[in-house]
C-alpha atoms as a PDB file:
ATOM      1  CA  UNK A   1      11.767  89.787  92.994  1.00  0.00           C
ATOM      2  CA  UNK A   2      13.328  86.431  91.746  1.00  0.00           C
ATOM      3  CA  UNK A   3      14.583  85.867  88.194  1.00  0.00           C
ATOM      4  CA  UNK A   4      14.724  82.376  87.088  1.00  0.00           C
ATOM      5  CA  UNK A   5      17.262  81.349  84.289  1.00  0.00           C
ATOM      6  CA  UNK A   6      16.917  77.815  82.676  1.00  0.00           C
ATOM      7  CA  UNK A   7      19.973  76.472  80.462  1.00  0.00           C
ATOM      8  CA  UNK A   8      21.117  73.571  78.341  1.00  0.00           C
ATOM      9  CA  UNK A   9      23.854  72.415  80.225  1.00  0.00           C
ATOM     10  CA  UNK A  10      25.463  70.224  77.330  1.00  0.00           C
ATOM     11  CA  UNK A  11      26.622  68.214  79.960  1.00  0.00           C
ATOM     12  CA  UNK A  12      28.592  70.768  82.358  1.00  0.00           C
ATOM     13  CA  UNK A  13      31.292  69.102  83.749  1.00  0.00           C
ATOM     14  CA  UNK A  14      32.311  71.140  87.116  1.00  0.00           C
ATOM     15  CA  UNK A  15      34.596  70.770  90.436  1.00  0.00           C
ATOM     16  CA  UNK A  16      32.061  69.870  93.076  1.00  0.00           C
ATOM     17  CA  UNK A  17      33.916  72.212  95.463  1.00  0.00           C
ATOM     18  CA  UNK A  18      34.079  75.260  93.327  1.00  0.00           C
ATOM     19  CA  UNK A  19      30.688  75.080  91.479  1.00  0.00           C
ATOM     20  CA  UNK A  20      29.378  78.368  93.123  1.00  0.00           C
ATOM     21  CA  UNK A  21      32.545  80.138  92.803  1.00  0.00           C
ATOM     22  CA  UNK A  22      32.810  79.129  89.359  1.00  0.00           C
ATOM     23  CA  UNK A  23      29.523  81.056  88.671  1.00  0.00           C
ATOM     24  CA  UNK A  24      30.100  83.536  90.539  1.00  0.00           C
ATOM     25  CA  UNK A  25      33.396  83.989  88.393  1.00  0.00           C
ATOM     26  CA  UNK A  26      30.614  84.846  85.832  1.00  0.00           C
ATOM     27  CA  UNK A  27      27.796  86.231  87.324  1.00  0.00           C
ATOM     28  CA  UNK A  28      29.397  88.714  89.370  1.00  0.00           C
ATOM     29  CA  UNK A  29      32.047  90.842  86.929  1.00  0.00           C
ATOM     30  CA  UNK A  30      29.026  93.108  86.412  1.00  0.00           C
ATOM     31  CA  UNK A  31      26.434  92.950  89.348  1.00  0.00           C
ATOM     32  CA  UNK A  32      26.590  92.284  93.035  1.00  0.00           C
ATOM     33  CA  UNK A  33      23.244  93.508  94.654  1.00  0.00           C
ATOM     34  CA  UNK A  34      21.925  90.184  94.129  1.00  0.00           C
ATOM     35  CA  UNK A  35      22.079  86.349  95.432  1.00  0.00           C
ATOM     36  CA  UNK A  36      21.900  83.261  93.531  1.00  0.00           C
ATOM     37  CA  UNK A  37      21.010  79.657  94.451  1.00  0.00           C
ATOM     38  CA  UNK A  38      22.215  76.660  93.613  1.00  0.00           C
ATOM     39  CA  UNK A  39      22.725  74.866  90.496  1.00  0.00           C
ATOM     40  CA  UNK A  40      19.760  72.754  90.028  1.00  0.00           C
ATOM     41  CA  UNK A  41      20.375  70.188  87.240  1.00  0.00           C
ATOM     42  CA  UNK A  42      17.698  67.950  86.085  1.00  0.00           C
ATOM     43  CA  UNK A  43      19.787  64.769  86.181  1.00  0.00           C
ATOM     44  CA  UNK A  44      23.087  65.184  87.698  1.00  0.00           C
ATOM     45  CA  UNK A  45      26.385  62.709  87.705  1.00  0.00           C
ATOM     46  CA  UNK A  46      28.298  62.389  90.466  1.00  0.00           C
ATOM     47  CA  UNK A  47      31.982  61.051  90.259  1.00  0.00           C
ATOM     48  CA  UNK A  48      35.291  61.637  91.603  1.00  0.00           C
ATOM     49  CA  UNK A  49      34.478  65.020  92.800  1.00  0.00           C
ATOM     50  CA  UNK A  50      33.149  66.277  89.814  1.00  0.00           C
ATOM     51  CA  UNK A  51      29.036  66.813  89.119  1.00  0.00           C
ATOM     52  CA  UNK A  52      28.157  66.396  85.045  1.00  0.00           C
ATOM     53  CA  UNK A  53      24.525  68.054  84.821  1.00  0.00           C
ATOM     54  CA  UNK A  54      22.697  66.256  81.884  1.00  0.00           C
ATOM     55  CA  UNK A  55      19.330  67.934  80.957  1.00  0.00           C
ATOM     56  CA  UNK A  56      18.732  71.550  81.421  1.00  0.00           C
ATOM     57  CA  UNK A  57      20.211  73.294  84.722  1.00  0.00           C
ATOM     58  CA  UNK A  58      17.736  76.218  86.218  1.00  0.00           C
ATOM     59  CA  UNK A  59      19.728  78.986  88.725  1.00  0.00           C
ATOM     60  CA  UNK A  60      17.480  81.543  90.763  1.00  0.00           C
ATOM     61  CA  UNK A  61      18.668  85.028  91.149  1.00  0.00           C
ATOM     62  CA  UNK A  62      17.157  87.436  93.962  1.00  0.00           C
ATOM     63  CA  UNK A  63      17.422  91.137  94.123  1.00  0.00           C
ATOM     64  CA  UNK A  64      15.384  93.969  96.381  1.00  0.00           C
ATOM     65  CA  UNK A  65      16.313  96.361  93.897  1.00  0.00           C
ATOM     66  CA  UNK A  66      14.423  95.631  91.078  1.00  0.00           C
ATOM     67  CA  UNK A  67      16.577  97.281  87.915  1.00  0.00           C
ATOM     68  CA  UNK A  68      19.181  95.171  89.237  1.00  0.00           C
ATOM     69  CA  UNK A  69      17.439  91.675  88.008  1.00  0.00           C
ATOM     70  CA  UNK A  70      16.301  93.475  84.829  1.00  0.00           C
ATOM     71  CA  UNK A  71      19.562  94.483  83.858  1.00  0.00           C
ATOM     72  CA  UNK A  72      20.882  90.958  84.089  1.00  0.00           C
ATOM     73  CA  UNK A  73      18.087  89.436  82.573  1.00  0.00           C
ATOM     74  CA  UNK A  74      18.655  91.919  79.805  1.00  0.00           C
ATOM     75  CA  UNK A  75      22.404  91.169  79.305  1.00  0.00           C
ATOM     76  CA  UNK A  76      21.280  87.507  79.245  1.00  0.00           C
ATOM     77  CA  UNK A  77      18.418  86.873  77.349  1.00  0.00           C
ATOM     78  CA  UNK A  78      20.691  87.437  74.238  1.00  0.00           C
ATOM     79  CA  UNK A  79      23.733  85.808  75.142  1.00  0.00           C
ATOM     80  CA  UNK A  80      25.154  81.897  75.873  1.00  0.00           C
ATOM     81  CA  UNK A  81      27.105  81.641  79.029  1.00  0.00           C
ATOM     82  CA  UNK A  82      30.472  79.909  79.351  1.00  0.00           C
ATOM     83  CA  UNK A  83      31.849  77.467  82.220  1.00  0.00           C
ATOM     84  CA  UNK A  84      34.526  75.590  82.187  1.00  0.00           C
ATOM     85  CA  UNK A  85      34.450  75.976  78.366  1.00  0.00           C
ATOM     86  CA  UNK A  86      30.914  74.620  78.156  1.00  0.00           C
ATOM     87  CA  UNK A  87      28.668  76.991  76.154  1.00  0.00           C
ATOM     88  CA  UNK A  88      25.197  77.541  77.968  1.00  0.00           C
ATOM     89  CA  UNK A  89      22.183  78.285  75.852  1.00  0.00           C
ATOM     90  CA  UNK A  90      19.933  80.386  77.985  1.00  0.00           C
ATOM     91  CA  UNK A  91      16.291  78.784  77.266  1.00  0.00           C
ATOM     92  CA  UNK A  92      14.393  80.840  79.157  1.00  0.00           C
ATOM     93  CA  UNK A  93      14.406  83.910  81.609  1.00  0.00           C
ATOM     94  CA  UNK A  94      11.276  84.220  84.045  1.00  0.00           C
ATOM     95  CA  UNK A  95      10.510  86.879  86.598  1.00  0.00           C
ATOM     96  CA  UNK A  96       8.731  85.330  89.668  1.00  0.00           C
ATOM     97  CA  UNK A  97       7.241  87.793  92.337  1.00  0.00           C
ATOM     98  CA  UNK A  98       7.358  86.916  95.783  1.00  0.00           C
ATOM     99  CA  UNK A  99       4.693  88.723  98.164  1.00  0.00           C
ATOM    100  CA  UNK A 100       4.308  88.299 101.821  1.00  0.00           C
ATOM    101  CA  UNK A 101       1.117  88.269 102.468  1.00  0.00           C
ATOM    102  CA  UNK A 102       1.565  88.051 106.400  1.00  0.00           C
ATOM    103  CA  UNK A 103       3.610  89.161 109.380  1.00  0.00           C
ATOM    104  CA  UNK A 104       4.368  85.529 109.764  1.00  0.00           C
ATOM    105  CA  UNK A 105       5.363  82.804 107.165  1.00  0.00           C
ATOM    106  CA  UNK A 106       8.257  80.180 106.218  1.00  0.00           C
ATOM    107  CA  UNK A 107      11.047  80.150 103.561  1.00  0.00           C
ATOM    108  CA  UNK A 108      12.923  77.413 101.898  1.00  0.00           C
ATOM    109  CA  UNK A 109      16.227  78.394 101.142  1.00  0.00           C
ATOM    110  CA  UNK A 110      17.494  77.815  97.965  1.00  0.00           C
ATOM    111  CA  UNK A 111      21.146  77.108  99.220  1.00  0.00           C
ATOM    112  CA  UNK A 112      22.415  77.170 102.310  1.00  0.00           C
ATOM    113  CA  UNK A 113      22.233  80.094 104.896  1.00  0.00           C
ATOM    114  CA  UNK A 114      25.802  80.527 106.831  1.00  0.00           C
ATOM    115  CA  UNK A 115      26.453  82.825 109.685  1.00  0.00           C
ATOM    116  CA  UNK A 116      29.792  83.086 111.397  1.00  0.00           C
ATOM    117  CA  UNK A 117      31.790  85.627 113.730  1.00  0.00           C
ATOM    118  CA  UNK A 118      35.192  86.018 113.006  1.00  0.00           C
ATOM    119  CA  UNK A 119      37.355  84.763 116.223  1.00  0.00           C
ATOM    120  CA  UNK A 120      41.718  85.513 116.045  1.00  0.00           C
ATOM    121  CA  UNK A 121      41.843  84.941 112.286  1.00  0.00           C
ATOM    122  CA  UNK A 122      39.280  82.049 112.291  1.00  0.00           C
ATOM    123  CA  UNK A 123      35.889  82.157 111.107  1.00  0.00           C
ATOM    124  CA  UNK A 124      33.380  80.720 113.618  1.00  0.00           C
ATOM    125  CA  UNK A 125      30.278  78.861 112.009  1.00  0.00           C
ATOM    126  CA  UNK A 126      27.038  79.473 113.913  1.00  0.00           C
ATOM    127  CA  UNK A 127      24.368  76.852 113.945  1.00  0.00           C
ATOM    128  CA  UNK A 128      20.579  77.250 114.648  1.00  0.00           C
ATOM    129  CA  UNK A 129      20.654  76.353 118.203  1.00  0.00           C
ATOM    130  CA  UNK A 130      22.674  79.173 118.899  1.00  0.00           C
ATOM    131  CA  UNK A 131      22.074  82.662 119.442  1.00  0.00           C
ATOM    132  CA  UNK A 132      24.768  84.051 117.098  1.00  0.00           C
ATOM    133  CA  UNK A 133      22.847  81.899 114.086  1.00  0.00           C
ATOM    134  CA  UNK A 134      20.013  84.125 114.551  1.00  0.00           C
ATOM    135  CA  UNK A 135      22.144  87.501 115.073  1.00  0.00           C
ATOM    136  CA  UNK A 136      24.636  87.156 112.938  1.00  0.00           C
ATOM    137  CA  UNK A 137      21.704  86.921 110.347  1.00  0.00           C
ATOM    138  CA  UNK A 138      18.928  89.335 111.264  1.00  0.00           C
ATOM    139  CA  UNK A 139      21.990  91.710 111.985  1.00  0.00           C
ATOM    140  CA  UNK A 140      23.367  91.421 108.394  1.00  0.00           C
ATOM    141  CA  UNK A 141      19.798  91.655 106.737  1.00  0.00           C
ATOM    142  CA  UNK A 142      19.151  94.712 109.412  1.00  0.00           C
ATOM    143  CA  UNK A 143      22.375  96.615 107.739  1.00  0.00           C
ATOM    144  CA  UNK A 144      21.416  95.715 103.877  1.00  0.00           C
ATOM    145  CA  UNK A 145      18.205  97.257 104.894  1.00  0.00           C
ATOM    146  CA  UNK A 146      19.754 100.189 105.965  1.00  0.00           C
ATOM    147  CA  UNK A 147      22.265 100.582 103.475  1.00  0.00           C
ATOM    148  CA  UNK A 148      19.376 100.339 100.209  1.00  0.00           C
ATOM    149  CA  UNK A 149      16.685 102.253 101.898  1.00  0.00           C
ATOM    150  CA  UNK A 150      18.501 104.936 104.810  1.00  0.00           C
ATOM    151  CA  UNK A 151      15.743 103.806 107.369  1.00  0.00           C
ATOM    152  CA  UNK A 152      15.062 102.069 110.196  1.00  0.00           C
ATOM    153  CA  UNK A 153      13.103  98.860 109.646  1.00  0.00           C
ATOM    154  CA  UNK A 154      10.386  97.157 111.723  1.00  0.00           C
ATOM    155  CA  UNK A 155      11.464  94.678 113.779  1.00  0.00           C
ATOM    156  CA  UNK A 156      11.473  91.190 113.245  1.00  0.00           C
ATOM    157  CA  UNK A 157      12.834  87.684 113.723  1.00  0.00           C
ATOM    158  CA  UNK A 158      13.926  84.799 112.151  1.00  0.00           C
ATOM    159  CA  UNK A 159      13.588  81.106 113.543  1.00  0.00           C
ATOM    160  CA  UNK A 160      15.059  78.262 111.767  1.00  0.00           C
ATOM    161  CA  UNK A 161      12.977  75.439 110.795  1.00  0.00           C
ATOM    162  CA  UNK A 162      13.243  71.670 109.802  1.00  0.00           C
ATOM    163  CA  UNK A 163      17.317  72.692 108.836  1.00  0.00           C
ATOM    164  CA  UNK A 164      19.803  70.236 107.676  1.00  0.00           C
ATOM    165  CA  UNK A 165      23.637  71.233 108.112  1.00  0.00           C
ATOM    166  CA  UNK A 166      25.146  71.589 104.459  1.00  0.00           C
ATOM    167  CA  UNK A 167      29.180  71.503 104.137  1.00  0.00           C
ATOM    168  CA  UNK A 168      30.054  73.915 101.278  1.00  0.00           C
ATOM    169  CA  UNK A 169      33.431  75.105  99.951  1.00  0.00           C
ATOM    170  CA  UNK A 170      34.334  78.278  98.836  1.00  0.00           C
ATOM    171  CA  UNK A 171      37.969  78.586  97.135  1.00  0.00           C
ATOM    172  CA  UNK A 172      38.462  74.887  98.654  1.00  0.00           C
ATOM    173  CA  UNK A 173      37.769  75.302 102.075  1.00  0.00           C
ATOM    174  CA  UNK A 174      34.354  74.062 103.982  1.00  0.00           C
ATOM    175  CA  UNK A 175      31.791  76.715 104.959  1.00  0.00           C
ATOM    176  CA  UNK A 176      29.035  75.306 106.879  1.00  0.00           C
ATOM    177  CA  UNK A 177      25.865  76.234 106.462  1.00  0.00           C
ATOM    178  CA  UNK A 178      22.479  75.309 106.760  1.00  0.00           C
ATOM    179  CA  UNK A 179      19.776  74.032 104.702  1.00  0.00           C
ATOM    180  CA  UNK A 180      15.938  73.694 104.623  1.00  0.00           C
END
């Protein structure tokens, strides 16, 4: 399930850098069993390290437990959001459902997918070509699994495809990731 959130952004003025911890500042005092993506602005302005969104900004939230979506949609739908002390008016609130309807199809992220091993006190970043890319995440989806449902799931594979390397920061320091 997918929960998609459109704002005003009254011209949101935010670090570059720390955009995604900045909402996650917000978004995650309350809930954690979901993901979000990133900030999609309608026009965005780009200067000296800081993005102004101008226009409304939409953010997608995923969940696979269901209640969890609905709950923040609930505490939401009511409420303005604020960042960086700009006031977001919540427009609107939609619930998309995503079905596969095969064993076999493709996904477009909706921010960048990192995987990494942690190596003496550094983190490692794993790109496609590798074969920690792929463990590192059909390992960590393999343990969610576990953890939500207390079974074994079928197995399965992931294969990146058409992916563009994405620097990130989280707390000011690059993640890398990757994109498509």
């Amino acid at each position: 399930m997918r929960l998609k959130i459109i704002m005003n952004s009254n011209n949101l003025r935010i670090p570059l850098k720390s955009s995604k911890q900045i909402f996650q500042a917000v978004f995650y005092k309350k809930f954690t069993m979901f993901t979000f993506s990133n900030i999609f602005c309608k026009h965005r302005i780009i200067k000296d390290d800081i993005m102004t969104c101008v226009g409304p900004i939409q953010i997608f939230f995923s969940s696979p437990i269901s209640p969890v979506l609905t709950e923040l949609a609930s505490n939401l739908f009511t409420k303005e959001i604020s960042i960086n002390n700009h006031k977001l008016e919540i427009i609107e609130i939609s619930v998309e459902e995503i079905l596969a309807e095969t064993n076999k199809f493709y996904v477009k992220t909706l921010s960048p997918i990192v995987a990494y091993k942690k190596e003496e006190n550094e983190l490692k970043f794993a790109s496609p070509d590798e074969e920690d890319f792929e463990y590192s995440i059909t390992n960590n989806l393999l343990t969610k699994y576990k953890l939500l449902y207390q079974e074994e799931v079928f197995p399965f594979s992931i294969k990146p495809h058409n992916v563009k390397k994405k620097v990130i920061y989280y707390k000011n320091a690059p993640v890398i990731g990757w994109h498509g």
